[in-house]
C-alpha atoms as a PDB file:
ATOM      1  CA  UNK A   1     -89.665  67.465 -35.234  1.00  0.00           C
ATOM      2  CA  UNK A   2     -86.141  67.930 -36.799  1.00  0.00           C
ATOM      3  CA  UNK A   3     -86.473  69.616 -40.128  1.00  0.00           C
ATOM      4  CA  UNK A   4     -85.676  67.550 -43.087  1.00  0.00           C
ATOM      5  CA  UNK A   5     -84.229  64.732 -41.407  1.00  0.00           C
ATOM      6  CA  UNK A   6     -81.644  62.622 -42.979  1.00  0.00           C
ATOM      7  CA  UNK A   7     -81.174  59.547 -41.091  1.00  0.00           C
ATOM      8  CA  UNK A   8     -81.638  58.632 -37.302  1.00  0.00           C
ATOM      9  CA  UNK A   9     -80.505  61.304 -34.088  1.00  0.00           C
ATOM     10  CA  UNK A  10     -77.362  60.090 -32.534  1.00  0.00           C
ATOM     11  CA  UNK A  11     -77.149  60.666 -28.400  1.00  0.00           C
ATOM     12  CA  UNK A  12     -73.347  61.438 -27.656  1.00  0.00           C
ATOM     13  CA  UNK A  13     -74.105  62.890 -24.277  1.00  0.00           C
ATOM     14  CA  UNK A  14     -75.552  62.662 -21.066  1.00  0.00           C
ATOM     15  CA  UNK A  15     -76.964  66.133 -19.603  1.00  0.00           C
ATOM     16  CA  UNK A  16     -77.042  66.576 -15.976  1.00  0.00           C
ATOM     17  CA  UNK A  17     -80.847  66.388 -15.612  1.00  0.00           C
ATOM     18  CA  UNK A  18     -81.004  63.283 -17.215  1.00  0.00           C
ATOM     19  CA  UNK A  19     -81.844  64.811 -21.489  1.00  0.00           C
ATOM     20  CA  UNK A  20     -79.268  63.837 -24.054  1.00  0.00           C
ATOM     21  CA  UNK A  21     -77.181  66.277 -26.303  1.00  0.00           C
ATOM     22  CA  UNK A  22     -76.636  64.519 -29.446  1.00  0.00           C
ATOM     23  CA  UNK A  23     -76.273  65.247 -33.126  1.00  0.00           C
ATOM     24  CA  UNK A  24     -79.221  64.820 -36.497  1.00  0.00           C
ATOM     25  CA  UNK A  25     -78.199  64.296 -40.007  1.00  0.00           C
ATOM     26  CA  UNK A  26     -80.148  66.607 -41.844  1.00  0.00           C
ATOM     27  CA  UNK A  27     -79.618  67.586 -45.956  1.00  0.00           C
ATOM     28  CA  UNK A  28     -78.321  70.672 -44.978  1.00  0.00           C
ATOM     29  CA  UNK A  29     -75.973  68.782 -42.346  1.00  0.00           C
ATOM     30  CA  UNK A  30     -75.411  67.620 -38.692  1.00  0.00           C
ATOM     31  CA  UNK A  31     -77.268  69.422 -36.099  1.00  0.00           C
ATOM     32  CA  UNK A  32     -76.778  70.024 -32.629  1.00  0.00           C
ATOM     33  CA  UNK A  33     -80.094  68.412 -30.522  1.00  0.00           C
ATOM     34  CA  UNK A  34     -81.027  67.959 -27.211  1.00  0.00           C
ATOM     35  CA  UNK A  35     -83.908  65.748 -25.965  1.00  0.00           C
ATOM     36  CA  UNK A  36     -85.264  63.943 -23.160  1.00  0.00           C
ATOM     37  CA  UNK A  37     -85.481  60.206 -22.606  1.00  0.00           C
ATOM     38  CA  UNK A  38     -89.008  60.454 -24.406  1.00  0.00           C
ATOM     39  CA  UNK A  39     -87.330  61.180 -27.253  1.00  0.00           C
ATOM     40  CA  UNK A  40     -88.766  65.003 -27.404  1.00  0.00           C
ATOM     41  CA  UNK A  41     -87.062  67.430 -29.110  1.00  0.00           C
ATOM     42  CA  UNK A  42     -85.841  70.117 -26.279  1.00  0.00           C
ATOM     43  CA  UNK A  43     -83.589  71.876 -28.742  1.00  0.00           C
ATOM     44  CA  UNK A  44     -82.145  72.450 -31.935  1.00  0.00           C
ATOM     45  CA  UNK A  45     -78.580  74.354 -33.155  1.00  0.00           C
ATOM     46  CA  UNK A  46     -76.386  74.691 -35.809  1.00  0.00           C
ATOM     47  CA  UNK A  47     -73.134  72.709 -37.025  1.00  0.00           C
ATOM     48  CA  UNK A  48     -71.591  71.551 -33.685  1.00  0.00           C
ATOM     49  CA  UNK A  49     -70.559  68.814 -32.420  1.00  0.00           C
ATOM     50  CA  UNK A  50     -71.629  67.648 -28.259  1.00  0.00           C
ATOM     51  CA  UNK A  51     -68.509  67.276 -26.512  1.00  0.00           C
ATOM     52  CA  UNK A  52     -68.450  67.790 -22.717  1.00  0.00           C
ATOM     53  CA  UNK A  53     -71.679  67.992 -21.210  1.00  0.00           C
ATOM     54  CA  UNK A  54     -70.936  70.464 -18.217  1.00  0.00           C
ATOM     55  CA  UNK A  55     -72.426  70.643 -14.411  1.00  0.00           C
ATOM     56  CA  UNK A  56     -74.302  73.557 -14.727  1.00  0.00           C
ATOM     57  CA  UNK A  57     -76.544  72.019 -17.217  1.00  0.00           C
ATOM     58  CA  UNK A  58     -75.249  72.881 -20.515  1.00  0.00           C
ATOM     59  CA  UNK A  59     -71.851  72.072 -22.782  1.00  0.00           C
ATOM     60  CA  UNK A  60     -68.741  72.059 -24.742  1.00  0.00           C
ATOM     61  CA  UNK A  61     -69.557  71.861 -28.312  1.00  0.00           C
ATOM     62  CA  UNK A  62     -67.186  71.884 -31.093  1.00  0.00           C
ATOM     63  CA  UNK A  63     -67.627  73.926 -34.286  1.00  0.00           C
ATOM     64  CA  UNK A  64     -66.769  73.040 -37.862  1.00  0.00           C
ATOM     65  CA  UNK A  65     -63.501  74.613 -37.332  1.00  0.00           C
ATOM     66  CA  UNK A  66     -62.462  72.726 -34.081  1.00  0.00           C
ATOM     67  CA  UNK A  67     -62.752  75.414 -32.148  1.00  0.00           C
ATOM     68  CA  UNK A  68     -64.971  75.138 -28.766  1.00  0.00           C
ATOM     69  CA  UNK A  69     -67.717  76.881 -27.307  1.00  0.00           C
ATOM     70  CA  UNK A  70     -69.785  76.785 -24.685  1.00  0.00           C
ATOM     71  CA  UNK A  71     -73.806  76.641 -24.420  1.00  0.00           C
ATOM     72  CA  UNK A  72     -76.427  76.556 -21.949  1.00  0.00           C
ATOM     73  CA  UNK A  73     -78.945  73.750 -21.531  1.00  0.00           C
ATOM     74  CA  UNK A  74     -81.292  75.534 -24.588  1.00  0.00           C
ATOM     75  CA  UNK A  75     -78.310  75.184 -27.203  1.00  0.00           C
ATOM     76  CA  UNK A  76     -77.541  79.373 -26.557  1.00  0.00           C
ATOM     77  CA  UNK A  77     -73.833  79.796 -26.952  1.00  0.00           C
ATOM     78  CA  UNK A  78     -72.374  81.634 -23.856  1.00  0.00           C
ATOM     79  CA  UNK A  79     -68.641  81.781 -24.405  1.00  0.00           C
ATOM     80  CA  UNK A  80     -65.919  80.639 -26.692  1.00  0.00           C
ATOM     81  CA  UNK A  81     -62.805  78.858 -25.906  1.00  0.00           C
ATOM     82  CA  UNK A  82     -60.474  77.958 -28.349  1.00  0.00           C
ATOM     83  CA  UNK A  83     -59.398  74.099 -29.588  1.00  0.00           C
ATOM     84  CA  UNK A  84     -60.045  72.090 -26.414  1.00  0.00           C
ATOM     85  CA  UNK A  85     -57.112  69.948 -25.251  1.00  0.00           C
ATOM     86  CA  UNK A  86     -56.571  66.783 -24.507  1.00  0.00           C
ATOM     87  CA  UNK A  87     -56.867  65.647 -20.920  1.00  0.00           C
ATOM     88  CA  UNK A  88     -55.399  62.798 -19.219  1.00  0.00           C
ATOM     89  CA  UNK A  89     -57.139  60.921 -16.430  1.00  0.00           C
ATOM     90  CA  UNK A  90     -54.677  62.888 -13.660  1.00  0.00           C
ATOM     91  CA  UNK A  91     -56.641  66.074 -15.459  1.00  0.00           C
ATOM     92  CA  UNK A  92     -53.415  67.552 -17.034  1.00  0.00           C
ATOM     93  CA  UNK A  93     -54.259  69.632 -20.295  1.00  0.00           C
ATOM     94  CA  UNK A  94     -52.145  68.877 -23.436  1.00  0.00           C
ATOM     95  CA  UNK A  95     -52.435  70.178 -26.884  1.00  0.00           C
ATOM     96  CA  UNK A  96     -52.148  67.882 -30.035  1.00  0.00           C
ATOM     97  CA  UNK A  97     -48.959  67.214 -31.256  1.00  0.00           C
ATOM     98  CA  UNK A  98     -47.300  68.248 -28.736  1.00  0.00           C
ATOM     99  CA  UNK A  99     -45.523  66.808 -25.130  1.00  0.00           C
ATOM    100  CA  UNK A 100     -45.812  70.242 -23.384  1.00  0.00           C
ATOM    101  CA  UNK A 101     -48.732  70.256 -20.550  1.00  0.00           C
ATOM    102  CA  UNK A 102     -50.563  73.168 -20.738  1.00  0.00           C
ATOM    103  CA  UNK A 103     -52.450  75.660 -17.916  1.00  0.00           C
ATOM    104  CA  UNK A 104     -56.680  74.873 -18.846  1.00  0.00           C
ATOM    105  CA  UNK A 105     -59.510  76.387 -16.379  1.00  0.00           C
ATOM    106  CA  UNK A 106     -61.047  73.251 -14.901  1.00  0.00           C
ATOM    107  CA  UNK A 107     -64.063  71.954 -16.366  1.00  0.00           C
ATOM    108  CA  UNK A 108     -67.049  71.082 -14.205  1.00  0.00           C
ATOM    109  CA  UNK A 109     -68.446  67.640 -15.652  1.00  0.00           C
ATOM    110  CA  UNK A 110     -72.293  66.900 -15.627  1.00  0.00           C
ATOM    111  CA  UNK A 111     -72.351  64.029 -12.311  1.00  0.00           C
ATOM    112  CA  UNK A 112     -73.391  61.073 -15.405  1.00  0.00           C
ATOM    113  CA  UNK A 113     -71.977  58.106 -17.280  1.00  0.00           C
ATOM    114  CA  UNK A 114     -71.996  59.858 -20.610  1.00  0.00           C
ATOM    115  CA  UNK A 115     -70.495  63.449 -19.496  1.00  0.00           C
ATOM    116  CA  UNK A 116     -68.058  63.013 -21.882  1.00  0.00           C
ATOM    117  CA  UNK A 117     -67.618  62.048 -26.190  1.00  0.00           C
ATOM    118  CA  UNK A 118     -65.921  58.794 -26.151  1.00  0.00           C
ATOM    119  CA  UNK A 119     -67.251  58.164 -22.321  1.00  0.00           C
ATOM    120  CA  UNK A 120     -64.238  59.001 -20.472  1.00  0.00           C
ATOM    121  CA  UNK A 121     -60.990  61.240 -20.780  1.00  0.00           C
ATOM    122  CA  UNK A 122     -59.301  58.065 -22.919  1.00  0.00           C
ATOM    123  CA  UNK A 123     -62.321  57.790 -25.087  1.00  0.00           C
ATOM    124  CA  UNK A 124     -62.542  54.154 -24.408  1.00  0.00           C
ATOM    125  CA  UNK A 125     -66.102  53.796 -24.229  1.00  0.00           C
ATOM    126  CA  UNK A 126     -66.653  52.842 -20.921  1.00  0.00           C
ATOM    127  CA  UNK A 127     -68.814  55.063 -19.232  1.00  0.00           C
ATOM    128  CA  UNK A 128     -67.556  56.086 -15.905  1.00  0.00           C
ATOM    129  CA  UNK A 129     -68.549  59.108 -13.658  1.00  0.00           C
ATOM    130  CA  UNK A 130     -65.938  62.104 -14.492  1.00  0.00           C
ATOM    131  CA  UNK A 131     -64.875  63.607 -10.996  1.00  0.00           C
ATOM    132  CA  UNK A 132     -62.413  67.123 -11.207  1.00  0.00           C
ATOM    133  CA  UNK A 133     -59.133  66.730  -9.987  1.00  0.00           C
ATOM    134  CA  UNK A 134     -58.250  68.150  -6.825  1.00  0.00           C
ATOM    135  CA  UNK A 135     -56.964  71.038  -8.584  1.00  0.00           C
ATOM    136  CA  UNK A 136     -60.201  71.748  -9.871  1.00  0.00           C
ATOM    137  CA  UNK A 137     -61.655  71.989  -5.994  1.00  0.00           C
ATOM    138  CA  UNK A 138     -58.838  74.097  -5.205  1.00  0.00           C
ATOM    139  CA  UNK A 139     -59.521  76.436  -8.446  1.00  0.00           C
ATOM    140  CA  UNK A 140     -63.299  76.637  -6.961  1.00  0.00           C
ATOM    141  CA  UNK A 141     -62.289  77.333  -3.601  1.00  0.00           C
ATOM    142  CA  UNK A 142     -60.115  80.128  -4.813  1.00  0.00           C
ATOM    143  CA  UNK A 143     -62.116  81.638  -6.870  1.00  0.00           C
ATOM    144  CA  UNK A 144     -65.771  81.797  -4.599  1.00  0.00           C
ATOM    145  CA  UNK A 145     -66.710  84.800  -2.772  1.00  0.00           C
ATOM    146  CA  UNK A 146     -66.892  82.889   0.751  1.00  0.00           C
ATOM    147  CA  UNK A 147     -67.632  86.541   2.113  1.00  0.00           C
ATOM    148  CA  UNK A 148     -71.453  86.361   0.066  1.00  0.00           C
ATOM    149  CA  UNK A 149     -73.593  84.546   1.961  1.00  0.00           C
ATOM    150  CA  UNK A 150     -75.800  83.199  -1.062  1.00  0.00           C
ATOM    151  CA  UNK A 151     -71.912  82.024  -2.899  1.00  0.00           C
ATOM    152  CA  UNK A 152     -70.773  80.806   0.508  1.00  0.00           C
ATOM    153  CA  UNK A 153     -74.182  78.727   0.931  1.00  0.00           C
ATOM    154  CA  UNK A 154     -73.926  77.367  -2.222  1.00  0.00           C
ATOM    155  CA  UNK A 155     -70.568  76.623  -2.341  1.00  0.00           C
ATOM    156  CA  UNK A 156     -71.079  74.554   0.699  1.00  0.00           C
ATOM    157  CA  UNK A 157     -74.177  72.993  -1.227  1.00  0.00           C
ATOM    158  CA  UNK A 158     -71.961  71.624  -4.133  1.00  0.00           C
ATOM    159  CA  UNK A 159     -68.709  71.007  -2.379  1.00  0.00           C
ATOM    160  CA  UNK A 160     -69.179  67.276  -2.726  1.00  0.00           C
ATOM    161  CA  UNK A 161     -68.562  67.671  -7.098  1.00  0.00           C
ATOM    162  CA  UNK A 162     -65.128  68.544  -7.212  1.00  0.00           C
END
C-alpha cells in the first residue's frame, strides 16, 4: 500500500501498543510509516526520520534538516523541538560538539525494547527497556495538577513509568 515503492520498509521503532514506526524508500524518497505486526499499513508521512517512539503513543521524528518534531500515533505533527540532544544513560542532555550539559524537558519513552533508534541511549543495539531518570518523575510530579481529580487519578495510574 506504499505508493511507488522503492525497496523493502525498514522498522526502526517499537510503538507502545505494539505497531512499528519505520521508514519506505520510495522514488520520491524515504517515508515516514507506521504498521502493525501484520505488516498493515497504519500510516504514511513525509521525509522524517523515527527517532524516539514516546509513551503516549506517538514520536520524535527528525526532519531533513535535523530538526525534531513531535507526532501522534497517526503520523500528525503536534509540536516542534529543535535538534534533539544527545543523552547519556544517567539522562543528562548534551549537544554535539560540545562538553556543556544542557537543561532538556524529559522525554516519556514508549515501555518497549525498540523505544529508541539505535535501541538504547548509546545506540548499541541492544534493546533494553528505556526507564526516565528520577528527574523525569520529579518533572511529572511537579508539573500535575494533583488538585484535579481526573490528573490526580491518572497520575496515580501511571506513576510506575517514570
Amino acid at each position: 500500500n506504499i505508493p511507488s515503492p522503492n525497496g523493502p520498509v525498514q522498522p526502526v521503532l517499537q510503538a507502545q501498543d505494539g505497531t512499528y514506526f519505520g521508514t519506505a524508500s520510495t522514488v520520491s524518497g524515504n517515508q515516514l510509516v507506521r504498521f502493525d505486526v501484520s505488516g498493515n499499513l497504519l500510516g504514511i508521512s513525509g521525509n522524517y526520520q523515527p527517532a524516539i517512539a514516546t509513551a503516549d503513543g506517538g514520536l520524535i521524528a527528525r526532519t531533513s534538516s535535523g530538526s525534531a518534531i513531535t507526532m501522534d500515533a497517526n503520523l500528525n505533527i503536534t509540536g516542534a523541538m529543535g535538534n534533539l540532544p544527545t543523552q547519556s544513560w544517567t539522562a543528562n542532555n548534551y549537544q554535539l560538539g560540545s562538553v556543556d550539559s544542557i537543561y532538556w524537558a524529559p522525554i516519556n519513552f514508549a515501555a518497549t525494547y525498540a523505544a529508541i533508534i539505535g535501541m538504547n541511549l548509546s545506540g548499541s543495539g541492544t534493546a533494553v527497556k528505556q526507564y526516565s531518570a528520577p528527574g523525569a518523575g520529579l518533572f511529572r510530579l511537579t508539573s500535575a495538577n494533583l488538585k484535579a481529580n481526573s490528573q490526580c487519578g491518572t497520575f496515580f495510574l501511571n506513576s510506575d513509568r517514570s
